[in-house]
C-alpha atoms as a PDB file:
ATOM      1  CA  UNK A   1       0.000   0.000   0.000  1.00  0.00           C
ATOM      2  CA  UNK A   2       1.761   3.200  -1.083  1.00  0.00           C
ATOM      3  CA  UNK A   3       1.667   6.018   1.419  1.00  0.00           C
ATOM      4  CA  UNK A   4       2.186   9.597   0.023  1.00  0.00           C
ATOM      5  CA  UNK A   5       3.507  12.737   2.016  1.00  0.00           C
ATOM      6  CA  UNK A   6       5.590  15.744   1.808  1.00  0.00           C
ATOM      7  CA  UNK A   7       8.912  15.091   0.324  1.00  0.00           C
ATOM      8  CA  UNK A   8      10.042  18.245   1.849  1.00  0.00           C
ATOM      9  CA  UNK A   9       9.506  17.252   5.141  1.00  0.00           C
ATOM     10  CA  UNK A  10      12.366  14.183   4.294  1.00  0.00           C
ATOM     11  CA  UNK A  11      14.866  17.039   3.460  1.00  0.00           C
ATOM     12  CA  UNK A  12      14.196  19.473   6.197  1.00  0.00           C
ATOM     13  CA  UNK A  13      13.693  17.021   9.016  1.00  0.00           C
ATOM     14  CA  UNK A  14      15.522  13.829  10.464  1.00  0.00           C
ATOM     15  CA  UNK A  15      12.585  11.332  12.132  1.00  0.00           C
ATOM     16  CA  UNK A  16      12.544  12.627  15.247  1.00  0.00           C
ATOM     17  CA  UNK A  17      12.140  15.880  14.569  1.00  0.00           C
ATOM     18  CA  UNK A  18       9.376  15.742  12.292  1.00  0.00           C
ATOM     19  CA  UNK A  19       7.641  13.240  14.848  1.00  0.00           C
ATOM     20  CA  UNK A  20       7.803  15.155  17.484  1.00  0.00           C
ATOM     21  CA  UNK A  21       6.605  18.509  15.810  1.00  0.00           C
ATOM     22  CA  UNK A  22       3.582  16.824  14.256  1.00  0.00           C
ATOM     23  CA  UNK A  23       3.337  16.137  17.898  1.00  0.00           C
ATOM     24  CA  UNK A  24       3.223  19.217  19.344  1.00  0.00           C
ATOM     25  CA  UNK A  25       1.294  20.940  16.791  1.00  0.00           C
ATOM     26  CA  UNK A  26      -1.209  18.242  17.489  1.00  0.00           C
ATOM     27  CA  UNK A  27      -1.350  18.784  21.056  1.00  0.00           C
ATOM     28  CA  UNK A  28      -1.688  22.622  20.894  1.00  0.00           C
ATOM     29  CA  UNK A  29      -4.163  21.719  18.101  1.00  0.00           C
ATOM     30  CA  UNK A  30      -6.165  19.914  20.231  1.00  0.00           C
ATOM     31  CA  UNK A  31      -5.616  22.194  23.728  1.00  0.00           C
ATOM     32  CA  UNK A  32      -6.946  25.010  21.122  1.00  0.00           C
ATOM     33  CA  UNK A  33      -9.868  22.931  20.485  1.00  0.00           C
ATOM     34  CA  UNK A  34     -10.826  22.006  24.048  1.00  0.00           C
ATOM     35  CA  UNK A  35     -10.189  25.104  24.944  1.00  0.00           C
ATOM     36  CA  UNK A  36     -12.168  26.995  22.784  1.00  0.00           C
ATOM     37  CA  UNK A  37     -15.301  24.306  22.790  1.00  0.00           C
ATOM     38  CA  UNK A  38     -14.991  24.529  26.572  1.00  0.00           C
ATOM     39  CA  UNK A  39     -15.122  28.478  26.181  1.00  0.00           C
ATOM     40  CA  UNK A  40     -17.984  28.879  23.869  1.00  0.00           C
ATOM     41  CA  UNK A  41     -20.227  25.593  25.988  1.00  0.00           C
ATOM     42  CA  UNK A  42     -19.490  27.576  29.125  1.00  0.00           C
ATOM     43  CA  UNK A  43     -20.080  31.243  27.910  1.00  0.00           C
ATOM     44  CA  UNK A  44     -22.860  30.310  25.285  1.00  0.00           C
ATOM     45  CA  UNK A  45     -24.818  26.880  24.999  1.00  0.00           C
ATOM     46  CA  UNK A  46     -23.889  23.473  23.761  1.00  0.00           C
ATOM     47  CA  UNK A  47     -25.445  23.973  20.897  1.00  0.00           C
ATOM     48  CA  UNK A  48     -23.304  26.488  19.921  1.00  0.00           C
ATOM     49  CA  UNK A  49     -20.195  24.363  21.106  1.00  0.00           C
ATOM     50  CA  UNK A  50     -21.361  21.632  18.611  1.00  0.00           C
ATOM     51  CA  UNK A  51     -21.879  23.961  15.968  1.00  0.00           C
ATOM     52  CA  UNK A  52     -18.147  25.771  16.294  1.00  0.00           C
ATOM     53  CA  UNK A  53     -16.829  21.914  16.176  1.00  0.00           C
ATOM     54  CA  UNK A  54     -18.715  21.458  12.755  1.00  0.00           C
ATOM     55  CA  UNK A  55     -17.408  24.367  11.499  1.00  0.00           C
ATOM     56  CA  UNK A  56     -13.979  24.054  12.147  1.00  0.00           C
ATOM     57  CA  UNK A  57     -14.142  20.860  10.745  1.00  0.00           C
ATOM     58  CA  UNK A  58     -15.583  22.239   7.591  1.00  0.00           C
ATOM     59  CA  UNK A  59     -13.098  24.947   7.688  1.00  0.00           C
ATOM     60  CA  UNK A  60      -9.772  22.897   7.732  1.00  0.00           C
ATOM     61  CA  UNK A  61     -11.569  20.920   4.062  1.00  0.00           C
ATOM     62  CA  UNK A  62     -12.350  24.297   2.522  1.00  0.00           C
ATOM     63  CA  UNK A  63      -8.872  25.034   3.322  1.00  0.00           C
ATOM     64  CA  UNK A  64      -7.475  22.058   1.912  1.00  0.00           C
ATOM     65  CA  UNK A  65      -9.955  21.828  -1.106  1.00  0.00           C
ATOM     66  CA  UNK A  66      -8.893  25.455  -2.071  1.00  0.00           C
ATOM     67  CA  UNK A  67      -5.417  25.150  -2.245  1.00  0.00           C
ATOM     68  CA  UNK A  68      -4.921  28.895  -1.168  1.00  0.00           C
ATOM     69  CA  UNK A  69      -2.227  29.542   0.972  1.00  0.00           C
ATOM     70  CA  UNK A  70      -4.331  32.424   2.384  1.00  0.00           C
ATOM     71  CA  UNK A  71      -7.694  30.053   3.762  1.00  0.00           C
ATOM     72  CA  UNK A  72      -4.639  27.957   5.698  1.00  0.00           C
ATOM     73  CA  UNK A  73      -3.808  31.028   8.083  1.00  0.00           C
ATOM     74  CA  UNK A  74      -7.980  31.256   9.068  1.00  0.00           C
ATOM     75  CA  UNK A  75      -7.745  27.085   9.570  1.00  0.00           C
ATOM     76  CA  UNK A  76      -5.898  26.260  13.081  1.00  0.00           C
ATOM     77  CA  UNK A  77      -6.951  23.043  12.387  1.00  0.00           C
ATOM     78  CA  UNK A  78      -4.689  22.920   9.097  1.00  0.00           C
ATOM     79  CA  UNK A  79      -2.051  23.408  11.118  1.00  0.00           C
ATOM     80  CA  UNK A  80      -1.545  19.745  12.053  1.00  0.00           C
ATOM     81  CA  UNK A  81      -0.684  18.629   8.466  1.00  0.00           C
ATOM     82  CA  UNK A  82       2.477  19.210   7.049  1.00  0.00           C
ATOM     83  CA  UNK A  83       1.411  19.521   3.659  1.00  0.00           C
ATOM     84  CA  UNK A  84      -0.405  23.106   4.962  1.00  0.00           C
ATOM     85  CA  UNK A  85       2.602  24.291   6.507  1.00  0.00           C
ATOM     86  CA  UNK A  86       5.421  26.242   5.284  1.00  0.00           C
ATOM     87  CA  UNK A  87       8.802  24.198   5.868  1.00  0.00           C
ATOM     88  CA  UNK A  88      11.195  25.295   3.295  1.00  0.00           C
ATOM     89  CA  UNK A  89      10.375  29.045   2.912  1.00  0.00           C
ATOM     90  CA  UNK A  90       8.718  28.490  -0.750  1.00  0.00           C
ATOM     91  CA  UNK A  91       5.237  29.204  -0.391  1.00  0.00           C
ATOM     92  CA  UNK A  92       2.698  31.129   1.277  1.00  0.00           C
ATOM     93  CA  UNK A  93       0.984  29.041   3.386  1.00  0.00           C
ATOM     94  CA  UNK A  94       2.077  29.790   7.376  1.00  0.00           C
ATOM     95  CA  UNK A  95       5.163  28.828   8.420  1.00  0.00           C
ATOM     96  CA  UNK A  96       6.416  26.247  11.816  1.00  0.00           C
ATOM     97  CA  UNK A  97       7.015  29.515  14.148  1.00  0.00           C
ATOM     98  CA  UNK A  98       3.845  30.999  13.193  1.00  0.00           C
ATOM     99  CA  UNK A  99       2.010  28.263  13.991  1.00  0.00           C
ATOM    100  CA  UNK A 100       3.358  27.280  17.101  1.00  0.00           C
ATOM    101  CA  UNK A 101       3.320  30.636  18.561  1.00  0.00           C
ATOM    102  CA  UNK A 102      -0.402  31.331  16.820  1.00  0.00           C
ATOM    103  CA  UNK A 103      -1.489  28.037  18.957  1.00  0.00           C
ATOM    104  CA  UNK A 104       0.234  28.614  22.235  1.00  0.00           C
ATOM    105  CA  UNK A 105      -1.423  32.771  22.079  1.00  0.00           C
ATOM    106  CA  UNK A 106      -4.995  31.141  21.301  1.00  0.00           C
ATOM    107  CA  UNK A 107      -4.229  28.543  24.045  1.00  0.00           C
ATOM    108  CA  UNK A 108      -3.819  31.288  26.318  1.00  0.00           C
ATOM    109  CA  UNK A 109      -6.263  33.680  25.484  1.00  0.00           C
ATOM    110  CA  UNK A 110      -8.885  30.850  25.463  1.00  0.00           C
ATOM    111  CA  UNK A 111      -7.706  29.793  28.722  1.00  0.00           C
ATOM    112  CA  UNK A 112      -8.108  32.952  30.024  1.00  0.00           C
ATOM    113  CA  UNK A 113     -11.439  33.990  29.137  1.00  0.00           C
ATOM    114  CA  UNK A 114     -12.693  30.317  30.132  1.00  0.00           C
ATOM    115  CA  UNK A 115     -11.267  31.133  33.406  1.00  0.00           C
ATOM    116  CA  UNK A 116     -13.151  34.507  33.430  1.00  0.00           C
ATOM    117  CA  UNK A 117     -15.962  33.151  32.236  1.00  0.00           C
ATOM    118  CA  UNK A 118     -16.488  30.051  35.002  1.00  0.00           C
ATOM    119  CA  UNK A 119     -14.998  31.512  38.136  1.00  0.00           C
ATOM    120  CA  UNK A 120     -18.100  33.164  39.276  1.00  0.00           C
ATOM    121  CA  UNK A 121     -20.573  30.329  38.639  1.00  0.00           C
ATOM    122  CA  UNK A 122     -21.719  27.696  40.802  1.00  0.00           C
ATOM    123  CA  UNK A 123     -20.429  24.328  40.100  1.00  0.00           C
ATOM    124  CA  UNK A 124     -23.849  22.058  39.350  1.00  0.00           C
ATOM    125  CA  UNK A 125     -22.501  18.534  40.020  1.00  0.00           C
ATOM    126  CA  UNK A 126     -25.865  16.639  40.195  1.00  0.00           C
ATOM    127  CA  UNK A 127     -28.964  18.097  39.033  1.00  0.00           C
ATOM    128  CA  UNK A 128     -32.113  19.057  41.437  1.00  0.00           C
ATOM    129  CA  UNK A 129     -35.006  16.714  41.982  1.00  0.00           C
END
């Protein structure tokens, strides 16, 4: 079974190194996600927590479907695949650093406002009778 990927990343990267950057830029990935889905269920509704999941679903395959370098810099999810990354400084699609530090400022800012947005309400653990 043939498996195709990114011959650039076998130039710029040993093994390691490209394991354990698809690593973290899967972990802040997902952090963003729970993060934000956390934000938007706590500050909003569910339903609007299910809805933001859909859509940034739908997001990262308009990004990948259009091929623009521009729709991968709206698409944090996009950010997980190599192939919508910029690793060798020849296209226009975002590069490692901007990524990285793009996730780890959403990260925080999401954490934040979550924070601000729970730390006044009463925790509901079972409902009333």
């Amino acid at each position: 079974i043939p498996i195709a990927f990114n011959p650039v990343v076998i130039l710029e990267f040993s093994p390691m190194q490209a394991m354990a950057l698809q690593f973290l830029l899967c972990w802040l990935t997902c952090a963003m996600l729970g993060n934000l889905l956390f934000f938007i269920n706590a500050k909003i509704s569910r339903l609007a927590g299910v809805i933001t999941a859909i859509s940034l679903v739908l997001l990262q395959v308009a990004a990948e479907l259009s091929g623009g370098a521009t729709a991968a810099y709206f698409s944090p999810t996009s950010w997980i695949s190599f192939n919508m990354l910029n690793l060798d400084g020849t296209s226009g699609y975002p590069s490692v650093l901007f990524t990285i530090f793009a996730l780890l400022i959403l990260n925080g800012v999401l954490a934040w406002l979550s924070y601000l947005s729970v730390r006044k309400k009463d925790v509901e653990i079972l409902k009333p009778i």
